[in-house]
Protein backbone atom coordinates (compact mmCIF):
# COMPACT_ATOMS: atom_id res chain seq x y z
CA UNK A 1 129.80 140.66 95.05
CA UNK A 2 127.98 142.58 97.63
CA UNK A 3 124.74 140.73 98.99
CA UNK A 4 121.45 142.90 99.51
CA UNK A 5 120.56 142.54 103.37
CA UNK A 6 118.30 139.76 104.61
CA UNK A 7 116.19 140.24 108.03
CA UNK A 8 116.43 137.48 110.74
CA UNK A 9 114.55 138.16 114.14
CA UNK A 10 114.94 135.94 116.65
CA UNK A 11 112.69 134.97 119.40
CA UNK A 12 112.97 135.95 122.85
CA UNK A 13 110.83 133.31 123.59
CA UNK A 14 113.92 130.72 122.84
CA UNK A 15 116.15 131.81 125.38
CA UNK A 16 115.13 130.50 128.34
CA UNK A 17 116.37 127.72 131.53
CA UNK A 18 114.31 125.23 130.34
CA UNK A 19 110.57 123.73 129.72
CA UNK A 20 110.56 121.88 133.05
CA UNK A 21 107.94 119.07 133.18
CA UNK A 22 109.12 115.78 131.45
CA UNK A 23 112.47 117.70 130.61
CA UNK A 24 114.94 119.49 132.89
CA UNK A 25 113.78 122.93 133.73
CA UNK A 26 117.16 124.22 134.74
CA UNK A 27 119.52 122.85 131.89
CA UNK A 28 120.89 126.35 131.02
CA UNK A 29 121.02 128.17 134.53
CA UNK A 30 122.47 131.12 133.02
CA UNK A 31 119.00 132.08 131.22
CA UNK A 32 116.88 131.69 134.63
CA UNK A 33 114.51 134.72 134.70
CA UNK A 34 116.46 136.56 137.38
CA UNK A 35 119.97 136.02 135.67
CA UNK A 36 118.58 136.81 131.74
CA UNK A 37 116.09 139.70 131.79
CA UNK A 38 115.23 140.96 128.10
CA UNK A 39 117.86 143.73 127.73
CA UNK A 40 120.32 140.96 128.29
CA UNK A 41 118.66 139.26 126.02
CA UNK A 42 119.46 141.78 123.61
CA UNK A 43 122.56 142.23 124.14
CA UNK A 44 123.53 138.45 123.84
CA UNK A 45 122.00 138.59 120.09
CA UNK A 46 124.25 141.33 119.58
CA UNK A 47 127.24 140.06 121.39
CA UNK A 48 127.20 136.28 120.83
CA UNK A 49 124.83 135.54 117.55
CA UNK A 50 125.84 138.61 114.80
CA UNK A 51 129.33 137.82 115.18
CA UNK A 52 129.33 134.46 113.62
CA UNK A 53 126.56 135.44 111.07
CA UNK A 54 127.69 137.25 107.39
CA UNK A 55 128.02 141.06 107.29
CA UNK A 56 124.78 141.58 105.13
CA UNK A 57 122.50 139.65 108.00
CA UNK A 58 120.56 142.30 109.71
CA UNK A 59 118.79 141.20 113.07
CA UNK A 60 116.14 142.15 114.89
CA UNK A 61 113.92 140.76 117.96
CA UNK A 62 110.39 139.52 118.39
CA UNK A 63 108.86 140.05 121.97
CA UNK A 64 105.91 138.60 123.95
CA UNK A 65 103.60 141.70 125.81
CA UNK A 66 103.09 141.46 128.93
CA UNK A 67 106.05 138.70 129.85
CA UNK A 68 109.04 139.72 127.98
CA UNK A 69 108.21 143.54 127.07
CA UNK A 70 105.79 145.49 129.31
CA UNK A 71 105.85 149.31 130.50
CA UNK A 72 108.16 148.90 133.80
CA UNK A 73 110.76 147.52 131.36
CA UNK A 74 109.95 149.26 127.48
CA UNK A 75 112.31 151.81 127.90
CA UNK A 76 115.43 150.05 129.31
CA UNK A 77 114.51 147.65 126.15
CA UNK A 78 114.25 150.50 123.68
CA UNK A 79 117.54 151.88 124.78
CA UNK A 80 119.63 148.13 124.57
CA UNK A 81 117.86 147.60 120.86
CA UNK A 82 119.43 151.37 120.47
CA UNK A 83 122.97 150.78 121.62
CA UNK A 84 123.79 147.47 119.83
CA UNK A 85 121.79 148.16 116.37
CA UNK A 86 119.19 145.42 116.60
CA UNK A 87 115.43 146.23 115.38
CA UNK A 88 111.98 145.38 116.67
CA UNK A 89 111.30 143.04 114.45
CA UNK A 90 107.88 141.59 115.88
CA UNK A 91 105.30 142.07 118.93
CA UNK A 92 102.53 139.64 119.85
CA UNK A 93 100.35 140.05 122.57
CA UNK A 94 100.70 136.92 124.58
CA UNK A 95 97.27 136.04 125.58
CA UNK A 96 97.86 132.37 125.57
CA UNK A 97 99.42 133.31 129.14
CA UNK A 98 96.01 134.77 130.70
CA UNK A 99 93.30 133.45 128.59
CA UNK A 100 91.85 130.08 128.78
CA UNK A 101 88.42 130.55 127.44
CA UNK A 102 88.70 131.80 124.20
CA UNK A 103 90.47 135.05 124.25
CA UNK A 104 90.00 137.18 121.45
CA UNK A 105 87.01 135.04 121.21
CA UNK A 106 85.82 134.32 124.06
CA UNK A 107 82.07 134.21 125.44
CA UNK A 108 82.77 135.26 128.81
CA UNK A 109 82.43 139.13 128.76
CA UNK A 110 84.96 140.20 131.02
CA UNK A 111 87.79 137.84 129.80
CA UNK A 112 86.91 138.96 125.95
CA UNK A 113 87.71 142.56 127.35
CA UNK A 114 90.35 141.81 129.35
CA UNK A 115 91.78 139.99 126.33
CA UNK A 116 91.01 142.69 123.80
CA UNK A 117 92.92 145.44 126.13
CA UNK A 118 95.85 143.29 126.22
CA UNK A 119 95.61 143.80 122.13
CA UNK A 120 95.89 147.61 122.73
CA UNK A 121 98.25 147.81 125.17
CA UNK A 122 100.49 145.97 122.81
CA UNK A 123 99.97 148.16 120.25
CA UNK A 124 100.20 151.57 122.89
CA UNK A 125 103.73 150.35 123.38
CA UNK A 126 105.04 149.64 120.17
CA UNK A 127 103.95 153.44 118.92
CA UNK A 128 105.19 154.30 122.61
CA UNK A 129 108.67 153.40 124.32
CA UNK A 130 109.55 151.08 121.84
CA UNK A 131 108.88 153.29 118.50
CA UNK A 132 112.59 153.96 118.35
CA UNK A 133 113.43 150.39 118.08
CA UNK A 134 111.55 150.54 114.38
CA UNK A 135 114.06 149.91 111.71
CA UNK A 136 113.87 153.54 109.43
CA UNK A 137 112.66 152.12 106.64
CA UNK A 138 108.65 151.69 106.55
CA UNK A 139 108.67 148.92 104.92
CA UNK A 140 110.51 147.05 107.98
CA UNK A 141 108.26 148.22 110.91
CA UNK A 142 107.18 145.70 112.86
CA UNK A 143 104.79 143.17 112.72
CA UNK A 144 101.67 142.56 115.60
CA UNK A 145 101.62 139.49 115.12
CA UNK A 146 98.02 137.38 117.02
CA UNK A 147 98.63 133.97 117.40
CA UNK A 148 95.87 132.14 117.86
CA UNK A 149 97.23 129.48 121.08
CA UNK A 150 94.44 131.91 122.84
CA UNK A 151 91.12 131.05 120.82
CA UNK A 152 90.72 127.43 120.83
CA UNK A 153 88.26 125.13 122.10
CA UNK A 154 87.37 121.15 123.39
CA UNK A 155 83.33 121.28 122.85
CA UNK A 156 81.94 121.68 119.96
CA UNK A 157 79.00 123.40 120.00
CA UNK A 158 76.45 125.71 117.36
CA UNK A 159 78.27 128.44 120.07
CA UNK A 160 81.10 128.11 117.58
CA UNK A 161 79.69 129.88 115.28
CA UNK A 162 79.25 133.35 117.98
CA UNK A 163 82.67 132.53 118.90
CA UNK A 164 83.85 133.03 115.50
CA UNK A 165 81.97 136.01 114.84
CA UNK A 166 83.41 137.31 118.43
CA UNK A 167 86.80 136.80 116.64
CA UNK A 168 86.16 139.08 113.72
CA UNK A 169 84.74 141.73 115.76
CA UNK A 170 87.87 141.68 117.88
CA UNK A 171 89.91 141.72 115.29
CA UNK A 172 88.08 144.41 113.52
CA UNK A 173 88.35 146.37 116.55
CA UNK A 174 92.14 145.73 117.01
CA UNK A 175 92.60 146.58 113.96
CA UNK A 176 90.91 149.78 113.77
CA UNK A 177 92.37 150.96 116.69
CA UNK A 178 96.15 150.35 115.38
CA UNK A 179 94.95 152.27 112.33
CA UNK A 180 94.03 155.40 114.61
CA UNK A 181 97.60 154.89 116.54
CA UNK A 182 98.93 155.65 112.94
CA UNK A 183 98.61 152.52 110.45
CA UNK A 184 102.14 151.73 109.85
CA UNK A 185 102.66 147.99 111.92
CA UNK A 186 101.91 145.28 109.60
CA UNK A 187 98.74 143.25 111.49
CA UNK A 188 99.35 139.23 111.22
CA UNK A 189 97.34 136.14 112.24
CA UNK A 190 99.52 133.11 113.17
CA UNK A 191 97.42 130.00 112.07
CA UNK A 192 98.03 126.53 114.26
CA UNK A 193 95.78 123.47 114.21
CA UNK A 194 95.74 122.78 117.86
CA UNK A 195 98.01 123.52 121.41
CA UNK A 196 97.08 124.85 123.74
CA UNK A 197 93.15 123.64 122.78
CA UNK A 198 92.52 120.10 121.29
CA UNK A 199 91.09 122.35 118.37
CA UNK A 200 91.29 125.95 117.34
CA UNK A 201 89.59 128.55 115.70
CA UNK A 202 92.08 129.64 112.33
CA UNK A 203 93.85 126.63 112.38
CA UNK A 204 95.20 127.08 108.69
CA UNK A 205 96.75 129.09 106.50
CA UNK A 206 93.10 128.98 104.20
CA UNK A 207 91.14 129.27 107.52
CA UNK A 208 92.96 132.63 108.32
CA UNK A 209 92.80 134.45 104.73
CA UNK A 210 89.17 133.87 104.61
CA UNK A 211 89.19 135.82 107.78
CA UNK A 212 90.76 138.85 105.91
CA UNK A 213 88.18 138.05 103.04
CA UNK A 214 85.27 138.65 105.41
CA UNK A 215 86.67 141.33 107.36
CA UNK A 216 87.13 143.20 104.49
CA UNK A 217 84.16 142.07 102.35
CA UNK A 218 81.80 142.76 105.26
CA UNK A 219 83.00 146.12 106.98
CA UNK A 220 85.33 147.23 104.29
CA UNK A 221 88.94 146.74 106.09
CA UNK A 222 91.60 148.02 104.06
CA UNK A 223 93.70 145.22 104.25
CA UNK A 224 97.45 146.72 103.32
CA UNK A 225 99.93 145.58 105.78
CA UNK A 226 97.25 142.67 106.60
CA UNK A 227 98.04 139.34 106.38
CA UNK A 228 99.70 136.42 108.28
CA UNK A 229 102.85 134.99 109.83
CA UNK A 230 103.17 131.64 108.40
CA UNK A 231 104.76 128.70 110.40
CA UNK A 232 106.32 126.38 108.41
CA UNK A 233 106.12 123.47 111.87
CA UNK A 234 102.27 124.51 111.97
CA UNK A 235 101.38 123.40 108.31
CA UNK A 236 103.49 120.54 108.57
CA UNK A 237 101.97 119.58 111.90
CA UNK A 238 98.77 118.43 109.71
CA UNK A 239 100.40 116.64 107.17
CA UNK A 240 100.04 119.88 105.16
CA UNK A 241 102.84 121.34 102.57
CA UNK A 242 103.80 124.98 103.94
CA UNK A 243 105.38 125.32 100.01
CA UNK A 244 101.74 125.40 98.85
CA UNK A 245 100.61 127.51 102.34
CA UNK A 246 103.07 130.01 100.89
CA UNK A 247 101.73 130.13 97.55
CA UNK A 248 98.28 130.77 98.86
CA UNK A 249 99.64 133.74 100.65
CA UNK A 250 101.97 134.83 97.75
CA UNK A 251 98.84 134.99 95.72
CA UNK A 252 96.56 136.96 98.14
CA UNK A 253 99.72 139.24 98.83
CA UNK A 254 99.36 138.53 103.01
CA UNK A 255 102.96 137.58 103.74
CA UNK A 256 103.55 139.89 106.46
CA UNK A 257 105.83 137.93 108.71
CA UNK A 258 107.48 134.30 108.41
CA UNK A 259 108.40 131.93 110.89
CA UNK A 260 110.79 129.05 109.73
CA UNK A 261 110.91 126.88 112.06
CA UNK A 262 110.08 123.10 111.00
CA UNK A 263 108.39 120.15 112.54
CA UNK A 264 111.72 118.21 110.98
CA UNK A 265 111.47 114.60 109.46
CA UNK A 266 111.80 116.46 105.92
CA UNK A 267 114.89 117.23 106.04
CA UNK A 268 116.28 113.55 106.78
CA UNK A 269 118.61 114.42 110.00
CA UNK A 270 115.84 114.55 112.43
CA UNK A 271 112.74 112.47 113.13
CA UNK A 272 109.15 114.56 113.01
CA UNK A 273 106.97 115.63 110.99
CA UNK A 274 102.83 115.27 111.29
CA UNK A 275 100.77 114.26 114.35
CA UNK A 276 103.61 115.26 116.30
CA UNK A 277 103.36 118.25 119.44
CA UNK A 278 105.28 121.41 118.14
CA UNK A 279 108.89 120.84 118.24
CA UNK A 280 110.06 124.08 116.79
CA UNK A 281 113.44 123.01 115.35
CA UNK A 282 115.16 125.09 112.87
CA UNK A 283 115.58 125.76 109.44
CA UNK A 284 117.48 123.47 107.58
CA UNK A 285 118.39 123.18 103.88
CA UNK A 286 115.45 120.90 102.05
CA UNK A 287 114.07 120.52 99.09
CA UNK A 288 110.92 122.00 100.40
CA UNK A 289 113.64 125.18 101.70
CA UNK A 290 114.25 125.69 98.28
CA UNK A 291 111.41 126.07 97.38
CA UNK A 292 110.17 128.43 100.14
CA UNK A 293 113.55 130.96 99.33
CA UNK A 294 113.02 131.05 95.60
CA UNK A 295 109.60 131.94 95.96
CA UNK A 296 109.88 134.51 98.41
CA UNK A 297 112.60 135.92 95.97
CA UNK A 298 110.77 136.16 93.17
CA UNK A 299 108.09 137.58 95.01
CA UNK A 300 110.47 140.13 95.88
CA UNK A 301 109.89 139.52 99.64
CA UNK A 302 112.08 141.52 102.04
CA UNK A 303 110.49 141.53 105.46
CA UNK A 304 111.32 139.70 108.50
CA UNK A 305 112.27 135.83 108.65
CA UNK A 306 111.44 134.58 112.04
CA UNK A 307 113.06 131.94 114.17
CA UNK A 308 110.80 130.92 117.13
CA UNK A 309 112.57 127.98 117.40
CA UNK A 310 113.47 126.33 120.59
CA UNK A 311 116.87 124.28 122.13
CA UNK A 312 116.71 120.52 122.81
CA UNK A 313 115.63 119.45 126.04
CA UNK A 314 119.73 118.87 126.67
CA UNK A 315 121.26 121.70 125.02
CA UNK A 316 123.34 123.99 127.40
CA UNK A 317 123.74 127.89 126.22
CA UNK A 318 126.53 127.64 123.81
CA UNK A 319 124.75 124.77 122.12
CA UNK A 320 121.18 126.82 121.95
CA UNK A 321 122.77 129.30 120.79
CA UNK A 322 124.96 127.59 117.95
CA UNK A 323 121.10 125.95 117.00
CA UNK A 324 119.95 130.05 116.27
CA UNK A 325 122.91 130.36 114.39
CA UNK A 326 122.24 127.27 112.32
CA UNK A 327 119.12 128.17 111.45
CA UNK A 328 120.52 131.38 110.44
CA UNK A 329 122.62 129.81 107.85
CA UNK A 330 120.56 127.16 107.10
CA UNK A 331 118.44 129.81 105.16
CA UNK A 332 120.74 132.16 103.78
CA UNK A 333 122.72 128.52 101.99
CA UNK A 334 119.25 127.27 100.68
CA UNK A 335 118.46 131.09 99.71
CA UNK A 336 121.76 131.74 97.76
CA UNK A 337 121.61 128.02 96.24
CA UNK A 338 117.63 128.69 95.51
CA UNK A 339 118.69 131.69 93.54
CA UNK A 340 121.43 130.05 91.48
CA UNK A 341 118.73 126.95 90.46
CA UNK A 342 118.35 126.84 86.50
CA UNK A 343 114.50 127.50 87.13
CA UNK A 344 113.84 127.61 82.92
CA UNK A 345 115.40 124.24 83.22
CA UNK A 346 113.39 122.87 85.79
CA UNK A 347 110.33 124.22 84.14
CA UNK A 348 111.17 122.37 80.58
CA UNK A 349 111.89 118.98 82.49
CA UNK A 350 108.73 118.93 84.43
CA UNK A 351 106.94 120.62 80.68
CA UNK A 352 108.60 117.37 79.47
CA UNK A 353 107.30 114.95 82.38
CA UNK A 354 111.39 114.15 83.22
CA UNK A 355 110.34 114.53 87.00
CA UNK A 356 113.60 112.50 87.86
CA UNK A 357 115.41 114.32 85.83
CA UNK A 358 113.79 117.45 87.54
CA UNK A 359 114.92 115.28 91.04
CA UNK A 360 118.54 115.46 90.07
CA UNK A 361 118.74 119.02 89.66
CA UNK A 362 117.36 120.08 92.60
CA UNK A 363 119.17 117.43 94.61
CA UNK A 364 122.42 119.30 93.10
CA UNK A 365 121.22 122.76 93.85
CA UNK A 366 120.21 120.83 97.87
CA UNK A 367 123.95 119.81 97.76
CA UNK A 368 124.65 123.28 96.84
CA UNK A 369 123.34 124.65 100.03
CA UNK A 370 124.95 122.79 102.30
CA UNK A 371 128.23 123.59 101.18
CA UNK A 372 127.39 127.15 101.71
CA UNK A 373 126.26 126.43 104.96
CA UNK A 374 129.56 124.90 105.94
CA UNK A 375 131.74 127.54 104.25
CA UNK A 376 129.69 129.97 106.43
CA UNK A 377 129.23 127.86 109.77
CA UNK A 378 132.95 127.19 109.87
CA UNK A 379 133.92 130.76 109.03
């Protein structure tokens, strides 16, 4: 049987020498900034990763403006994403790299603009060089996606309070102004409770759709192709349950991106989990995973799945690589096992209160997965 696609994107933000400080900085020479510039980056998704991944995998690429993607380098970009079939898949503006004061929301005048051009610029090149990197089909245009590492804060003040409406007016603005470049990039917040500020302005999943509530309550956004880009390692940093994050989203209709990768500790290989700095490992079949893929399915989701996700302090290039891969499968197992879960069954156990009961079948349809992902992985 022939599987619809599914759309991975994967991070150039991942392939790099190493994070230097407390680690090695040089543990994969081959990705130094002079030896790996973002075309090649390209090209080693499409020469190294799609072969080992199943035919109906489609694969795109999520860039950072103005480190990894910028206007000396768009069009050299545009034409690699061209030649080997990959897709913009995602474009942030990466203002946690200029903007320690608030960014988007920031008090000081001429950062706030400084920060707020950076937003259009972003948005200038993905209608620009890098339109021709879309995928055809509308529905799979990018996402600009605003994380919010920029907007944070150590001292709190009543000033929070003009911060935060400095943040919807920016966003407003941003937003307006993508409209007028022609409304077709689907506009996402990326919630995080803290790095690189002890605290941060949207630092949930609840935080950020009240946002969109106000925006659109108070100047009447039109809030199609509006939403957020989940992290499942942000909710869990917390102690929260990105399962639940997800339904809140499902329900409000603001999944506009996802980004899978997981603080660990759930999945029982790795240690993790809350209180911990962002560790950004990758998806790995769960209980919780299972959860995540049926519900996207039956909310018919078909966008994007992101993997941000970054090597181990040790891994050399073959090994980060084989981790993107992973991840890869990890999903597609837990989404093909998801979809073959007896979900009347489940429902009439837990109607029934036969929650172990319930526990046995999803540990089967768990066990499930990862013998897909070893069928695939070793294929």
């Amino acid at each position: 049987m022939t599987k619809s696609p599914s759309y991975h994107s994967i991070c150039r933000w991942t392939f790099h020498a190493g994070r230097g400080g407390f680690v090695p900085a040089d543990i994969r020479p081959a990705w130094t900034g002079d030896r790996l510039d973002s075309a090649g980056f390209v090209r080693l998704v499409a020469e190294k990763l799609r072969p080992r991944l199943p035919s109906h995998v489609v694969l795109g690429v999520e860039l950072h403006y103005d480190t990894e993607i910028h206007e000396a380098n768009a069009a050299e970009l545009a034409s690699a994403l061209s030649a080997t079939g990959l897709h913009l898949a995602m474009i942030t503006p990466g203002a946690h790299s200029h903007f320690a004061y608030g960014g988007l929301a920031s008090l000081d005048p001429r950062e706030l603009e400084q920060c707020r051009n950076l937003g259009r610029k972003t948005i200038e090149l993905a209608y620009g060089p890098l339109r021709s990197a879309w995928h055809p089909d509308p529905a799979l245009a990018p996402s600009l996606v605003i994380w919010n590492g920029s907007f944070g804060y150590d001292l709190p003040s009543i000033a929070l309070r003009e911060m935060y409406q400095t943040l919807k007016r920016s966003l407003l603005d941003l937003s307006r102004y993508e409209r007028a470049l022609g409304g077709d990039l689907f506009l996402a917040l990326e919630p995080k409770p803290n790095e690189g500020h002890p605290a941060m302005l949207l630092p949930t999943v609840a935080s950020a759709l009240v946002l969109w509530h106000q925006l659109a309550s108070e100047h009447g956004l039109d809030l199609s192709r509006r939403g957020l880009n989940m992290e499942l390692g942000h909710s869990e940093m917390l102690g929260l349950d990105p399962v639940f994050d997800l339904v809140e989203q499902l329900e409000e209709a603001r999944v506009m991106h996802l980004h899978l990768n997981s603080q660990g500790g759930a999945d029982g290989l790795s240690l993790g989990g809350a209180g911990k700095f962002d560790l950004d490992y990758g998806f790995r079949p769960s209980a919780s995973g299972l959860a995540l893929c049926g519900l996207l399915d039956k909310a018919g989701y078909r966008r994007w799945l992101g993997h941000d996700l970054q090597p181990r302090s040790y891994d050399d290039e073959n090994q980060a690589l084989d981790r993107v891969v992973r991840a890869i499968l990890g999903y597609e197992a837990c989404a093909a096992a998801a979809a073959d879960l007896n979900e009347e069954a489940l429902l009439a156990l837990l109607a029934a209160r036969e929650t172990a009961m319930a526990e046995d079948l999803i540990r089967s349809s768990l066990h499930d997965a990862w013998k897909i992902f070893d069928r695939w992985y070793r294929c």
